[in-house]
PDB file of N, CA and C in Angstrom:
ATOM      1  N   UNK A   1       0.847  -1.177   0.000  1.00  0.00           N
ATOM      2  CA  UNK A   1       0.000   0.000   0.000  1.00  0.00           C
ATOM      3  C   UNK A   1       0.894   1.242   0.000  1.00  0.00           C
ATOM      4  N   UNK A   2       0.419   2.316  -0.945  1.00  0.00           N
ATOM      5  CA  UNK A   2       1.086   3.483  -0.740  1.00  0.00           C
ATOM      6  C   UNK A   2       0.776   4.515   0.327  1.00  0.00           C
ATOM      7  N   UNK A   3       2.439   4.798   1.069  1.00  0.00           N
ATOM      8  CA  UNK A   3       2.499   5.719   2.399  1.00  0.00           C
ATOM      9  C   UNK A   3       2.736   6.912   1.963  1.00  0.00           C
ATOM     10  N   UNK A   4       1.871   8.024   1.929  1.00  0.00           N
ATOM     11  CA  UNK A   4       2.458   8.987   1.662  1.00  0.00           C
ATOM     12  C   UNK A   4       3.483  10.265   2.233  1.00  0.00           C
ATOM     13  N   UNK A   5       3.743  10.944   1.970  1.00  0.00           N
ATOM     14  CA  UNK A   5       4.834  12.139   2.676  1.00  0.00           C
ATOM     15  C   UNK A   5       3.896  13.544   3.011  1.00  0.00           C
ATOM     16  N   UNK A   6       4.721  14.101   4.001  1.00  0.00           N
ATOM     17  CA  UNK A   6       4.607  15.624   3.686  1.00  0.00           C
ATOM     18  C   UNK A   6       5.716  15.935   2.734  1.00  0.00           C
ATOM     19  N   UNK A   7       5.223  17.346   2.390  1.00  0.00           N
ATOM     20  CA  UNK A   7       5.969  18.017   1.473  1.00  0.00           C
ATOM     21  C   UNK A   7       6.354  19.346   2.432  1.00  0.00           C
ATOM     22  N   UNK A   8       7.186  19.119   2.849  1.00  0.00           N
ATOM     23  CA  UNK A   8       8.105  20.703   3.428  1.00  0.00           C
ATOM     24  C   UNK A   8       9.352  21.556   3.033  1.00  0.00           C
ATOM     25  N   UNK A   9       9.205  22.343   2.594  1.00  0.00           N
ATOM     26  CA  UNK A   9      10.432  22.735   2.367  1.00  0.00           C
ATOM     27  C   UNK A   9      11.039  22.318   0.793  1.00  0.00           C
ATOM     28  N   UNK A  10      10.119  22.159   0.202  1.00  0.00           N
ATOM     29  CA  UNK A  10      10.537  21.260  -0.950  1.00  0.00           C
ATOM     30  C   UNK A  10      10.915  19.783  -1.030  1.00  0.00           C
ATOM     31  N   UNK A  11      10.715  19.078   0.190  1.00  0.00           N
ATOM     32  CA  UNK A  11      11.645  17.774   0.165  1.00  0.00           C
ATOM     33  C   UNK A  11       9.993  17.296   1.023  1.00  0.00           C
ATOM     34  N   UNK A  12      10.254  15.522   0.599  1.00  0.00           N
ATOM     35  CA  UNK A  12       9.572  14.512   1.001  1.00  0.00           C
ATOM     36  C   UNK A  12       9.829  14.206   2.220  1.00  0.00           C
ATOM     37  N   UNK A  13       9.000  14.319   3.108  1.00  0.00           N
ATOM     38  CA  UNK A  13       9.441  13.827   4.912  1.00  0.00           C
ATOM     39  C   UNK A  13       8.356  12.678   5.127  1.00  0.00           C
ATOM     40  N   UNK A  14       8.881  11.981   5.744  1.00  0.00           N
ATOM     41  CA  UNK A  14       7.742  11.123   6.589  1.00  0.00           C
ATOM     42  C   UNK A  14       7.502  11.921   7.262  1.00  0.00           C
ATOM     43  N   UNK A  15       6.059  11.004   7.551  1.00  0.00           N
ATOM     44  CA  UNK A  15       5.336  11.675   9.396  1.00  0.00           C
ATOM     45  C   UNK A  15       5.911  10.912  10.340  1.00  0.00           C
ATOM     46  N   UNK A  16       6.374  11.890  11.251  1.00  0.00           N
ATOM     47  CA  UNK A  16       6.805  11.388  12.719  1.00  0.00           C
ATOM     48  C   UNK A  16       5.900  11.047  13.863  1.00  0.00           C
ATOM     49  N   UNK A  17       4.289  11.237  13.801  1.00  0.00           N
ATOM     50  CA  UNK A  17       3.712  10.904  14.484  1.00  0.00           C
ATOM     51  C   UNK A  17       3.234   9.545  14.757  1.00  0.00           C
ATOM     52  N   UNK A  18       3.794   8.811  13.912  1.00  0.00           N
ATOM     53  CA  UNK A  18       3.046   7.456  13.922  1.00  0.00           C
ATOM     54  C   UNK A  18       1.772   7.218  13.977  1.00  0.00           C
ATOM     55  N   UNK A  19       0.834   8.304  13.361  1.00  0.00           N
ATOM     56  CA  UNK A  19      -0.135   8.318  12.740  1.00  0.00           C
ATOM     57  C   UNK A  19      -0.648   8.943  11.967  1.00  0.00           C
ATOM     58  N   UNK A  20      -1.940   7.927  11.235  1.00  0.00           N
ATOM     59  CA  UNK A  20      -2.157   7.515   9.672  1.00  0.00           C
ATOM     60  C   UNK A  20      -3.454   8.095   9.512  1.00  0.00           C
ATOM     61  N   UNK A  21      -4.417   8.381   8.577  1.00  0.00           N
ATOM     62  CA  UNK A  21      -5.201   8.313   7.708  1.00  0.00           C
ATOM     63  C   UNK A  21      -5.700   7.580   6.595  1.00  0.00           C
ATOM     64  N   UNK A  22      -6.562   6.616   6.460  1.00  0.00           N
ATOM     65  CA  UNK A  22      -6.626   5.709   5.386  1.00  0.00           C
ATOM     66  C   UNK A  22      -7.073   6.645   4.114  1.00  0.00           C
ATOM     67  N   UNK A  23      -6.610   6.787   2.959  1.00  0.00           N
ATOM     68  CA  UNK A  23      -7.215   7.440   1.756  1.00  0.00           C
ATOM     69  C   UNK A  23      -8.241   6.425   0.890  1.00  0.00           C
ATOM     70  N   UNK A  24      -9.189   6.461   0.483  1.00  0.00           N
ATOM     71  CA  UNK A  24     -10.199   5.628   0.176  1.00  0.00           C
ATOM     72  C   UNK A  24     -10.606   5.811  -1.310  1.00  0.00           C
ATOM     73  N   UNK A  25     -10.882   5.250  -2.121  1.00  0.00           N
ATOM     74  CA  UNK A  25     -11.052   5.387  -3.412  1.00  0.00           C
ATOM     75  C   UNK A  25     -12.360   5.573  -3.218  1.00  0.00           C
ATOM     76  N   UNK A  26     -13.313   6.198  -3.496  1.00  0.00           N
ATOM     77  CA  UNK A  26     -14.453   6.535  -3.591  1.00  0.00           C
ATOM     78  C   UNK A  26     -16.053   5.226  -4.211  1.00  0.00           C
ATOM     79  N   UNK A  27     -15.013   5.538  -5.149  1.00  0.00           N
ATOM     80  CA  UNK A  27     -15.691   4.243  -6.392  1.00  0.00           C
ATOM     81  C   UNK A  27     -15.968   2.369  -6.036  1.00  0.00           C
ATOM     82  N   UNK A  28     -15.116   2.614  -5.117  1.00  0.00           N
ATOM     83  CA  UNK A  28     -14.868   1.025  -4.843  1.00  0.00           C
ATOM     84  C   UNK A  28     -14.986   0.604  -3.064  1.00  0.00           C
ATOM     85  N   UNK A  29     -14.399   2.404  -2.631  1.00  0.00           N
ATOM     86  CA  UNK A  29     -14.765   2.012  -1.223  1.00  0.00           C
ATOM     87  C   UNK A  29     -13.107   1.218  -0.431  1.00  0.00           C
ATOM     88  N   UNK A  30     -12.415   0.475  -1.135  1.00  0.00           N
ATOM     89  CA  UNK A  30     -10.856   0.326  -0.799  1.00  0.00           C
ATOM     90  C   UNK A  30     -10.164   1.328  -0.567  1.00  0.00           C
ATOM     91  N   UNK A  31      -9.132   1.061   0.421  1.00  0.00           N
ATOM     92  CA  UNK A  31      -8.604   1.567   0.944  1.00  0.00           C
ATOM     93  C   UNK A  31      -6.897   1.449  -0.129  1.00  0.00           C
ATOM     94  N   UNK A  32      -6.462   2.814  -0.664  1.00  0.00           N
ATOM     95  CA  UNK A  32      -5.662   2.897  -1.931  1.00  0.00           C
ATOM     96  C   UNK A  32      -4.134   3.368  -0.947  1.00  0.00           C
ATOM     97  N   UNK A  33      -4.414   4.318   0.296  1.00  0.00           N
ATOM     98  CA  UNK A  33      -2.821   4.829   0.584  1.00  0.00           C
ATOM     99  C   UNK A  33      -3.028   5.534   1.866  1.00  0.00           C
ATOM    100  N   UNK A  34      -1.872   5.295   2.252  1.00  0.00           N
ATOM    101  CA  UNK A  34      -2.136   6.066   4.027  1.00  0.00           C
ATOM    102  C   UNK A  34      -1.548   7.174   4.089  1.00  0.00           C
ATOM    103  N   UNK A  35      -1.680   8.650   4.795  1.00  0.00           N
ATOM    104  CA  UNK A  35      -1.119  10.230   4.752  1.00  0.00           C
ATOM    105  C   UNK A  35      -1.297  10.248   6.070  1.00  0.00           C
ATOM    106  N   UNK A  36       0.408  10.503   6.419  1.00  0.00           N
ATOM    107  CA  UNK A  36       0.651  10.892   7.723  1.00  0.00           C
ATOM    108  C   UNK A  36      -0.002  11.825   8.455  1.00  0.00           C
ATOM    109  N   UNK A  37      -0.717  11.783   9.425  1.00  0.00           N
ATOM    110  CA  UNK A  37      -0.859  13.167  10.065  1.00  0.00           C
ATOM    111  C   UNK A  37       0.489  14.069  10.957  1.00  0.00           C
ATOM    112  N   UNK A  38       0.184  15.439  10.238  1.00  0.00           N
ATOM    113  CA  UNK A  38       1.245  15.782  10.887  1.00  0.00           C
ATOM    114  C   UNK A  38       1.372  15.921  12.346  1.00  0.00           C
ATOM    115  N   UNK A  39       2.826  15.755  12.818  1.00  0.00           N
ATOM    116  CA  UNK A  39       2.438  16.101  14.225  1.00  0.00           C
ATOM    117  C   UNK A  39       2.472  18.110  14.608  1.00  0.00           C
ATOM    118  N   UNK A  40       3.013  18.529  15.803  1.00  0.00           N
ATOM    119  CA  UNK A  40       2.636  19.610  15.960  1.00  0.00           C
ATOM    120  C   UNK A  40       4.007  20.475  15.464  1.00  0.00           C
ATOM    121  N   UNK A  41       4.748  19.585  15.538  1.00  0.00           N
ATOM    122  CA  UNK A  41       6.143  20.041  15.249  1.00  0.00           C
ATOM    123  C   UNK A  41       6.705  20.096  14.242  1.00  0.00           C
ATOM    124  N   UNK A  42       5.604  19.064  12.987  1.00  0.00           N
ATOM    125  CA  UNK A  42       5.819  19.053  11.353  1.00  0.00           C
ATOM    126  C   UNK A  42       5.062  20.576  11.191  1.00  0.00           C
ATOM    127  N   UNK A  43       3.949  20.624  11.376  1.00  0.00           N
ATOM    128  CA  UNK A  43       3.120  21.842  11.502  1.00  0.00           C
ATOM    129  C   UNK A  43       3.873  22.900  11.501  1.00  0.00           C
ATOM    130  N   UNK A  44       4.359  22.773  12.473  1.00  0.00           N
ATOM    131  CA  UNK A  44       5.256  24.175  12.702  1.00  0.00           C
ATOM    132  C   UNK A  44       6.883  24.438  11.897  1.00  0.00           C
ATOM    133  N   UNK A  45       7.165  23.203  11.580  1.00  0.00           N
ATOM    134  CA  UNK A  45       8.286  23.446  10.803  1.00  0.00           C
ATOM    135  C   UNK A  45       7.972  24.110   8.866  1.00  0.00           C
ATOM    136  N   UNK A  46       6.852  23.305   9.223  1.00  0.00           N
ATOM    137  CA  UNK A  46       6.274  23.937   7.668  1.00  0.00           C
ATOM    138  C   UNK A  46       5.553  25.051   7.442  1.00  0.00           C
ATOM    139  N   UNK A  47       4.956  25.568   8.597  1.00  0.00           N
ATOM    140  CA  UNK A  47       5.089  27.537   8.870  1.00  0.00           C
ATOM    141  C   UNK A  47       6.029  28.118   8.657  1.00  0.00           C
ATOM    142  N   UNK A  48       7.232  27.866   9.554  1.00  0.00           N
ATOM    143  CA  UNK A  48       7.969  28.677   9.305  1.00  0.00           C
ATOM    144  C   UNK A  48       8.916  28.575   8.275  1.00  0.00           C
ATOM    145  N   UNK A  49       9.337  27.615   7.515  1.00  0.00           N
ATOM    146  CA  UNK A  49       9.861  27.585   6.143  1.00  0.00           C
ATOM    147  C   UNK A  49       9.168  28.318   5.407  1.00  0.00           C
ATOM    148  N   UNK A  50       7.784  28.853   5.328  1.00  0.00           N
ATOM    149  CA  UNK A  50       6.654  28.630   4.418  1.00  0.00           C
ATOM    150  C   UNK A  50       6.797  30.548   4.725  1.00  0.00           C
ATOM    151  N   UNK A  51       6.903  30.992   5.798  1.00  0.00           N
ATOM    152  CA  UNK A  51       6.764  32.135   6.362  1.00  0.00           C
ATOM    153  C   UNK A  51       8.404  32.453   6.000  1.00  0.00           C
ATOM    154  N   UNK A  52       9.371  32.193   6.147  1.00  0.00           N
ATOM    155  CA  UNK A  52      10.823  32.532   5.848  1.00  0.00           C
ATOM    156  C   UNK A  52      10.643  32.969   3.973  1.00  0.00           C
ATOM    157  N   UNK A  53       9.859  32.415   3.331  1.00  0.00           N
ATOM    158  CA  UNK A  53       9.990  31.959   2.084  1.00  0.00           C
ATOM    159  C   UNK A  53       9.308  33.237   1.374  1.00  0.00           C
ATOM    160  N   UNK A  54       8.292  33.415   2.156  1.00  0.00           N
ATOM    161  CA  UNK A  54       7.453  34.610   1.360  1.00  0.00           C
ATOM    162  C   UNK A  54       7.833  35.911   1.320  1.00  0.00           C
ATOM    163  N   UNK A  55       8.710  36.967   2.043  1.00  0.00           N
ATOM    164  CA  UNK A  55       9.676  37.791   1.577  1.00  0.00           C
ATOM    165  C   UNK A  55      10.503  37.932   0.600  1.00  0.00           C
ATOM    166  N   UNK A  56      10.552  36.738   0.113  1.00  0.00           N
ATOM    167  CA  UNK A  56      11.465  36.702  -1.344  1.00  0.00           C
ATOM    168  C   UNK A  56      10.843  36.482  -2.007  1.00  0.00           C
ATOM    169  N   UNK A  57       9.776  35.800  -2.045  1.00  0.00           N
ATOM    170  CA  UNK A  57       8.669  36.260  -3.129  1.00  0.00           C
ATOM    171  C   UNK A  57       7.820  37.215  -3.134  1.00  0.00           C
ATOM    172  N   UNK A  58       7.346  37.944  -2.601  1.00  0.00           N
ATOM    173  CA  UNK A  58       7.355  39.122  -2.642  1.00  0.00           C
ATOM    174  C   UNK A  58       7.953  40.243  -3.070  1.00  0.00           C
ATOM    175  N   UNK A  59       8.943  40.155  -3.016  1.00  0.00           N
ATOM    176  CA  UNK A  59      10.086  40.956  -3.976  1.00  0.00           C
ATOM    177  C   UNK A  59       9.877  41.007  -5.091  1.00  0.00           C
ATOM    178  N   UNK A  60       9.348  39.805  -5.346  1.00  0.00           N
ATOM    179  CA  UNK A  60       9.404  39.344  -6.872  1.00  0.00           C
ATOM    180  C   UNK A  60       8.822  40.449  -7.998  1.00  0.00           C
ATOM    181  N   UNK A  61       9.235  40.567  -8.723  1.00  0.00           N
ATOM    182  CA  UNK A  61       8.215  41.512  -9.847  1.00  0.00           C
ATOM    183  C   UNK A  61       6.938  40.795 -10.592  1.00  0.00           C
ATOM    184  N   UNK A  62       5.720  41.711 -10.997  1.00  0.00           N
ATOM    185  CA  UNK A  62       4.786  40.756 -11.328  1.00  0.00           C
ATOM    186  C   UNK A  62       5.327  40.355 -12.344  1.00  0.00           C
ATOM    187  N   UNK A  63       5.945  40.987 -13.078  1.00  0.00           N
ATOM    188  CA  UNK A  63       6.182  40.150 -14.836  1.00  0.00           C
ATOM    189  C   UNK A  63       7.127  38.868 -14.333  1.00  0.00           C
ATOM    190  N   UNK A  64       8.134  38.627 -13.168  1.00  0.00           N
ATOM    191  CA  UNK A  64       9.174  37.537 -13.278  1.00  0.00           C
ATOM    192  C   UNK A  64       8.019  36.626 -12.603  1.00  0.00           C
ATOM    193  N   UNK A  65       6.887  36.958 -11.704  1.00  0.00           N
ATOM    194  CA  UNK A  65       5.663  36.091 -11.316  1.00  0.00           C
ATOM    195  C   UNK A  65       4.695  35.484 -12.019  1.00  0.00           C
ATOM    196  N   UNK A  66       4.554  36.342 -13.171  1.00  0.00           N
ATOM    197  CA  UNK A  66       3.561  35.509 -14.156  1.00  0.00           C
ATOM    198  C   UNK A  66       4.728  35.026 -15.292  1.00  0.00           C
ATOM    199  N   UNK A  67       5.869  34.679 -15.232  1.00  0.00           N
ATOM    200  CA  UNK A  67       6.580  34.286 -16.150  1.00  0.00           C
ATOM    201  C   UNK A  67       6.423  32.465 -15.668  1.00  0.00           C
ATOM    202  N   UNK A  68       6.967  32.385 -13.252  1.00  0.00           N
ATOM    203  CA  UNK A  68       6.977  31.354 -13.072  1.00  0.00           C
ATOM    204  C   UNK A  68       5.449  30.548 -13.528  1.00  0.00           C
ATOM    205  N   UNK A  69       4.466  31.529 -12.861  1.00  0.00           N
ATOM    206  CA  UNK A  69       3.231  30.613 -13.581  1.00  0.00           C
ATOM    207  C   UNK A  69       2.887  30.463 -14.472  1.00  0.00           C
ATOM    208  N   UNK A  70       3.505  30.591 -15.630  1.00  0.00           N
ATOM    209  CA  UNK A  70       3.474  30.042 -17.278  1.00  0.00           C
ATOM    210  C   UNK A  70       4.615  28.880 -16.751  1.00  0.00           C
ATOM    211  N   UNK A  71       5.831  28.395 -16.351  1.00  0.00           N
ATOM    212  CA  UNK A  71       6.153  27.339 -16.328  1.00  0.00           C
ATOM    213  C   UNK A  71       5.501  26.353 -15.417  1.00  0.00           C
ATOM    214  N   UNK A  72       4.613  26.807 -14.647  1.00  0.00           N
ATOM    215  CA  UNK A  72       3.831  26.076 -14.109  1.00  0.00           C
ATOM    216  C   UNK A  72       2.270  25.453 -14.610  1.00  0.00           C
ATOM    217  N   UNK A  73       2.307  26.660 -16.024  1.00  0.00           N
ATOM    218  CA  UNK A  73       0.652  26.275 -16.908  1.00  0.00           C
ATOM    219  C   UNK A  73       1.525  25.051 -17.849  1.00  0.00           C
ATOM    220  N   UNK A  74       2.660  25.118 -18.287  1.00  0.00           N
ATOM    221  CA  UNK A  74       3.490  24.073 -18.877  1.00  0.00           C
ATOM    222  C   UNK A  74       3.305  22.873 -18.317  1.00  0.00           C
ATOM    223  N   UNK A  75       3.863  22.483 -16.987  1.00  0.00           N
ATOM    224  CA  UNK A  75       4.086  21.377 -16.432  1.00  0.00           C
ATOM    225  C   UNK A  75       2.627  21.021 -16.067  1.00  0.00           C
ATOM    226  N   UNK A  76       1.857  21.353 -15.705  1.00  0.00           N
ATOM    227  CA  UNK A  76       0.453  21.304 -15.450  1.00  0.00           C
ATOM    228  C   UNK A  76      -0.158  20.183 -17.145  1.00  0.00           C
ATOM    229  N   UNK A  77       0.082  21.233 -17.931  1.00  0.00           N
ATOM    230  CA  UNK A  77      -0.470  20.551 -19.284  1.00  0.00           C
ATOM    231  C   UNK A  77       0.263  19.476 -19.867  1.00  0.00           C
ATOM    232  N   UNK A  78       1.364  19.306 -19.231  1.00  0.00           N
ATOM    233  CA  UNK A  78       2.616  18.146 -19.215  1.00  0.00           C
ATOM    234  C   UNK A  78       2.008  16.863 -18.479  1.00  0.00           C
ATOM    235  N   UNK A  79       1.547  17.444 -17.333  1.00  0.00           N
ATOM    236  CA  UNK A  79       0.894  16.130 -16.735  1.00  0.00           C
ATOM    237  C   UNK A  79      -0.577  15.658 -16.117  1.00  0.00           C
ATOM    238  N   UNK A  80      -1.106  16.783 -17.023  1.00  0.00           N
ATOM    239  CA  UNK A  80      -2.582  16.505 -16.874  1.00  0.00           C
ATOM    240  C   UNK A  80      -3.480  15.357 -16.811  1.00  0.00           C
ATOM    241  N   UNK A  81      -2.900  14.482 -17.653  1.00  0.00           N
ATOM    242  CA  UNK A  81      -3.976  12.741 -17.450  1.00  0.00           C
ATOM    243  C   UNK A  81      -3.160  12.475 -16.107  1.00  0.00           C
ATOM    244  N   UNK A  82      -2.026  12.587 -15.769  1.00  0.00           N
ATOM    245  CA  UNK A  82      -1.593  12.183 -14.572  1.00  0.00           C
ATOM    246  C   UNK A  82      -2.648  12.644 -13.387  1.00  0.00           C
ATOM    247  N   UNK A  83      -2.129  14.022 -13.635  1.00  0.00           N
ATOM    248  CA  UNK A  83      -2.895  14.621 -12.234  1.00  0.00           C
ATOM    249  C   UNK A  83      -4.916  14.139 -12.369  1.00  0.00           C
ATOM    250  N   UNK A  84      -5.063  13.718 -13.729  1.00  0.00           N
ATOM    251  CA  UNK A  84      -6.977  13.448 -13.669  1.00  0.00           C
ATOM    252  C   UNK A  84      -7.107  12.139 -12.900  1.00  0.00           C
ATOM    253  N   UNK A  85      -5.810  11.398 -13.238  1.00  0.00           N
ATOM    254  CA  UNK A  85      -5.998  10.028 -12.829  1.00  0.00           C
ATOM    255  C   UNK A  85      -5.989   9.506 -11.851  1.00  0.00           C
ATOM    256  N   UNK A  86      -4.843  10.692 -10.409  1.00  0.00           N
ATOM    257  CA  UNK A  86      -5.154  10.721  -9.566  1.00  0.00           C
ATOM    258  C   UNK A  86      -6.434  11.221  -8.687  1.00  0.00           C
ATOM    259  N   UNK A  87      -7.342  12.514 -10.089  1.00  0.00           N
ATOM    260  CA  UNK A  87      -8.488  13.161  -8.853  1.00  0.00           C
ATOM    261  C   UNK A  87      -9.556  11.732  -9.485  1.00  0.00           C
ATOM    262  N   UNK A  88      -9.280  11.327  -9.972  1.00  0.00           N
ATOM    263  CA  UNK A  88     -10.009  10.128 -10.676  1.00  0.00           C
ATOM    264  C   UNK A  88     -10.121   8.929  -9.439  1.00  0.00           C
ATOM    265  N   UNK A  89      -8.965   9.046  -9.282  1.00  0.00           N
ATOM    266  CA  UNK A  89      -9.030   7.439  -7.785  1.00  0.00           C
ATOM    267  C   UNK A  89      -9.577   8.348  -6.468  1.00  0.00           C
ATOM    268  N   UNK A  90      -9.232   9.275  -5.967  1.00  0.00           N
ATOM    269  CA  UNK A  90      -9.321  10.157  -4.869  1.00  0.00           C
ATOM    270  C   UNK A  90     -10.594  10.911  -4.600  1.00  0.00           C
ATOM    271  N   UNK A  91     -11.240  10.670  -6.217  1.00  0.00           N
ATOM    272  CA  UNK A  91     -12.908  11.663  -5.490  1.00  0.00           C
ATOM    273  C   UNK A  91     -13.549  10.632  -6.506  1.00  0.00           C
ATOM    274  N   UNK A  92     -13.409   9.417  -7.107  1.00  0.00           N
ATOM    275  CA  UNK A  92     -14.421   8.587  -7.376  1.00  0.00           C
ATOM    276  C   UNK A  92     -15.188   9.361  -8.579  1.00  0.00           C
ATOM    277  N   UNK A  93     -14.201  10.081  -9.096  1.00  0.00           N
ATOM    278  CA  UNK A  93     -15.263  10.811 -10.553  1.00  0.00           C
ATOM    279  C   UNK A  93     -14.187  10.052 -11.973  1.00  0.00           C
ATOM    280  N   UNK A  94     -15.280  10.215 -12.652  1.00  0.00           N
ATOM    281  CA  UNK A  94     -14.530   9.970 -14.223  1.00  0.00           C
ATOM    282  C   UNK A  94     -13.686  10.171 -15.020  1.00  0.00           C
ATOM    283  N   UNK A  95     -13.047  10.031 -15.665  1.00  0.00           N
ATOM    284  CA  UNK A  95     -11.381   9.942 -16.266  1.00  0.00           C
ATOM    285  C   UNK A  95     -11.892  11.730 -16.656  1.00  0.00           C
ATOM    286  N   UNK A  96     -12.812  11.638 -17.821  1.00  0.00           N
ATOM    287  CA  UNK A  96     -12.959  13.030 -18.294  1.00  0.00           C
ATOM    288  C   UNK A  96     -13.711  13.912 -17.494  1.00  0.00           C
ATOM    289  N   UNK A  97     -14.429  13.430 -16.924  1.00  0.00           N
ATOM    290  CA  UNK A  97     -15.061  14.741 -15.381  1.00  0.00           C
ATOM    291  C   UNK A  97     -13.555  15.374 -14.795  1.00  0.00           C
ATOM    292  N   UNK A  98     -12.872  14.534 -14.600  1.00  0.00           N
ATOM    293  CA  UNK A  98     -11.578  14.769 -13.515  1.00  0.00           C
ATOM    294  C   UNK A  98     -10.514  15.378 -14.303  1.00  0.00           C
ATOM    295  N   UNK A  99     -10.637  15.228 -15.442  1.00  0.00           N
ATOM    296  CA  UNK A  99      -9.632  16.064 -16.781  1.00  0.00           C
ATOM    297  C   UNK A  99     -10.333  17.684 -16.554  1.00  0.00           C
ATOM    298  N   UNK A 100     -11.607  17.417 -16.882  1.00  0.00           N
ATOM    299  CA  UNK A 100     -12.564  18.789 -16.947  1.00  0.00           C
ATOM    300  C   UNK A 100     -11.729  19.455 -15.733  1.00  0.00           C
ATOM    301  N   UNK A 101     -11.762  18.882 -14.332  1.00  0.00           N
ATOM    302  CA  UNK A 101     -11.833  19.569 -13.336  1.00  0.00           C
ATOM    303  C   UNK A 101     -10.412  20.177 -13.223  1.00  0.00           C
ATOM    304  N   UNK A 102      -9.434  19.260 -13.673  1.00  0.00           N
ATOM    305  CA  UNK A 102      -8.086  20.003 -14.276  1.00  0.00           C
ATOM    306  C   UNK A 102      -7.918  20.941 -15.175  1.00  0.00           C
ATOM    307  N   UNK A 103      -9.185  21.151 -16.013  1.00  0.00           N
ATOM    308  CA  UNK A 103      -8.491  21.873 -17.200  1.00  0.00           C
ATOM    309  C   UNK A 103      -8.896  23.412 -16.729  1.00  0.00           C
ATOM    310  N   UNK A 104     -10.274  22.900 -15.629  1.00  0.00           N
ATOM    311  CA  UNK A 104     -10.757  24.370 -15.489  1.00  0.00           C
ATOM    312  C   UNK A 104      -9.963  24.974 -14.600  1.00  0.00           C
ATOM    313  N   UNK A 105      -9.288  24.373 -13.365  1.00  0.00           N
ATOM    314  CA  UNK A 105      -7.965  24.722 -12.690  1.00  0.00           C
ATOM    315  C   UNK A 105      -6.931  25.582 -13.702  1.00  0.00           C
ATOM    316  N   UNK A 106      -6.642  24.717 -14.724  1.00  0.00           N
ATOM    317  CA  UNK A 106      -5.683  25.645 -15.333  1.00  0.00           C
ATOM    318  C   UNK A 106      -5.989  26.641 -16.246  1.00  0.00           C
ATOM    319  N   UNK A 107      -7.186  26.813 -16.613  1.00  0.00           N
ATOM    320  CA  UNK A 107      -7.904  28.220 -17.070  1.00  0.00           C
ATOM    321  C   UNK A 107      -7.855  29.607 -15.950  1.00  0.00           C
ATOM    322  N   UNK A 108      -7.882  28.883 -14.392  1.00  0.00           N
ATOM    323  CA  UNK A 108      -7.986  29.685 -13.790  1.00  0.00           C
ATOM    324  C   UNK A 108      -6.725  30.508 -13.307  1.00  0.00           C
ATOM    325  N   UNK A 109      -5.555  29.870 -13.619  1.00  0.00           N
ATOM    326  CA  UNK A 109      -4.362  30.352 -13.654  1.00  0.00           C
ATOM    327  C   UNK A 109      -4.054  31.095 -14.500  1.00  0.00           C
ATOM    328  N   UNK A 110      -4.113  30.503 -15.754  1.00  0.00           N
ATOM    329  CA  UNK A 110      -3.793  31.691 -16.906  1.00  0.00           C
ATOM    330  C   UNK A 110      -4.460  32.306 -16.561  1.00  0.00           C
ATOM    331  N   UNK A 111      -6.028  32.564 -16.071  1.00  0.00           N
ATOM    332  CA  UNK A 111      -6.198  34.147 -16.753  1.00  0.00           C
ATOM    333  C   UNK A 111      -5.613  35.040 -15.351  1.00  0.00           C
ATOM    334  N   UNK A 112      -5.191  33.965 -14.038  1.00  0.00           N
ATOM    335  CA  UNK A 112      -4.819  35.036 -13.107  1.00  0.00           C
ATOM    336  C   UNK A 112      -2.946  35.744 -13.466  1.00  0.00           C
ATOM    337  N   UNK A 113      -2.467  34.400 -14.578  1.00  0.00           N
ATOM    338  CA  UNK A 113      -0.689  35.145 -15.002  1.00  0.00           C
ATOM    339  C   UNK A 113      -1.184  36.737 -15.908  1.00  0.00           C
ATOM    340  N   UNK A 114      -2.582  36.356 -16.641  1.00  0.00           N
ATOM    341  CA  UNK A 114      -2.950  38.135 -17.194  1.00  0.00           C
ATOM    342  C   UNK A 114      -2.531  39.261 -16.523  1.00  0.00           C
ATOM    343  N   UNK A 115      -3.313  39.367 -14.978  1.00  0.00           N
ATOM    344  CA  UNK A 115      -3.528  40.338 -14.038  1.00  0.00           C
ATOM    345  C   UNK A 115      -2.462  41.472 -14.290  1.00  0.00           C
ATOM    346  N   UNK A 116      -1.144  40.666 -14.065  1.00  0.00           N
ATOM    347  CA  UNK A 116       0.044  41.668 -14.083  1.00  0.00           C
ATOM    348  C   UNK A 116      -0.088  42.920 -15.262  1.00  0.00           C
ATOM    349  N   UNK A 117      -0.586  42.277 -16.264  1.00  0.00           N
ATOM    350  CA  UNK A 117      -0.488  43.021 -17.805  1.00  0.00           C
ATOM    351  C   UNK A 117      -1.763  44.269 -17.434  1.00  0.00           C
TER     352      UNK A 117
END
């Protein structure tokens, strides 16, 4: 069965709490992967990375900001059946419902990389 991670800091951590969450496929009702709960101290380590981090983006200019989220409308459209296939097992909807629900996600980005202009 797949265990999943937090994501902090950019890097994959286990959970240190030694406890789980079962993730459930919707459709079938099985049990597909377990997600650590964080403890109080993952919590907090991923504030303050998260809080250290946003001063430098902020800095950022809007044009070098809507430049990163065009490489992010890229990779998005790079792995779109991926990412459907996962909202596909995870909310028990249909290959193309769950594409839809991706594509309208990434409509909603582009038109927010516009704003700057």
């Amino acid at each position: 069965m797949q265990e999943l991670t937090h994501y902090i800091g950019g890097q994959h951590v286990k959970g240190t709490s030694g406890r789980f969450a079962d993730v459930f496929n919707p459709a079938t009702g099985e049990v597909q992967a377990k997600v650590p709960l964080a403890s109080a101290a993952e919590l907090a380590q991923a504030v303050d990375i998260a809080a250290a981090a946003q001063p430098a983006w902020a800095a950022v200019n809007p044009q070098r900001r809507a430049r990163v989220m065009m490489k992010f409308v890229d990779l998005l459209n790079r792995d779109m059946d991926k990412l459907a296939e996962a909202l596909s097992r995870e909310h028990g909807k249909t290959f193309p419902d769950a594409k839809g629900d991706v594509q309208r996600g990434l409509e909603v980005v582009e038109y927010c990389i516009g704003a700057p202009q």
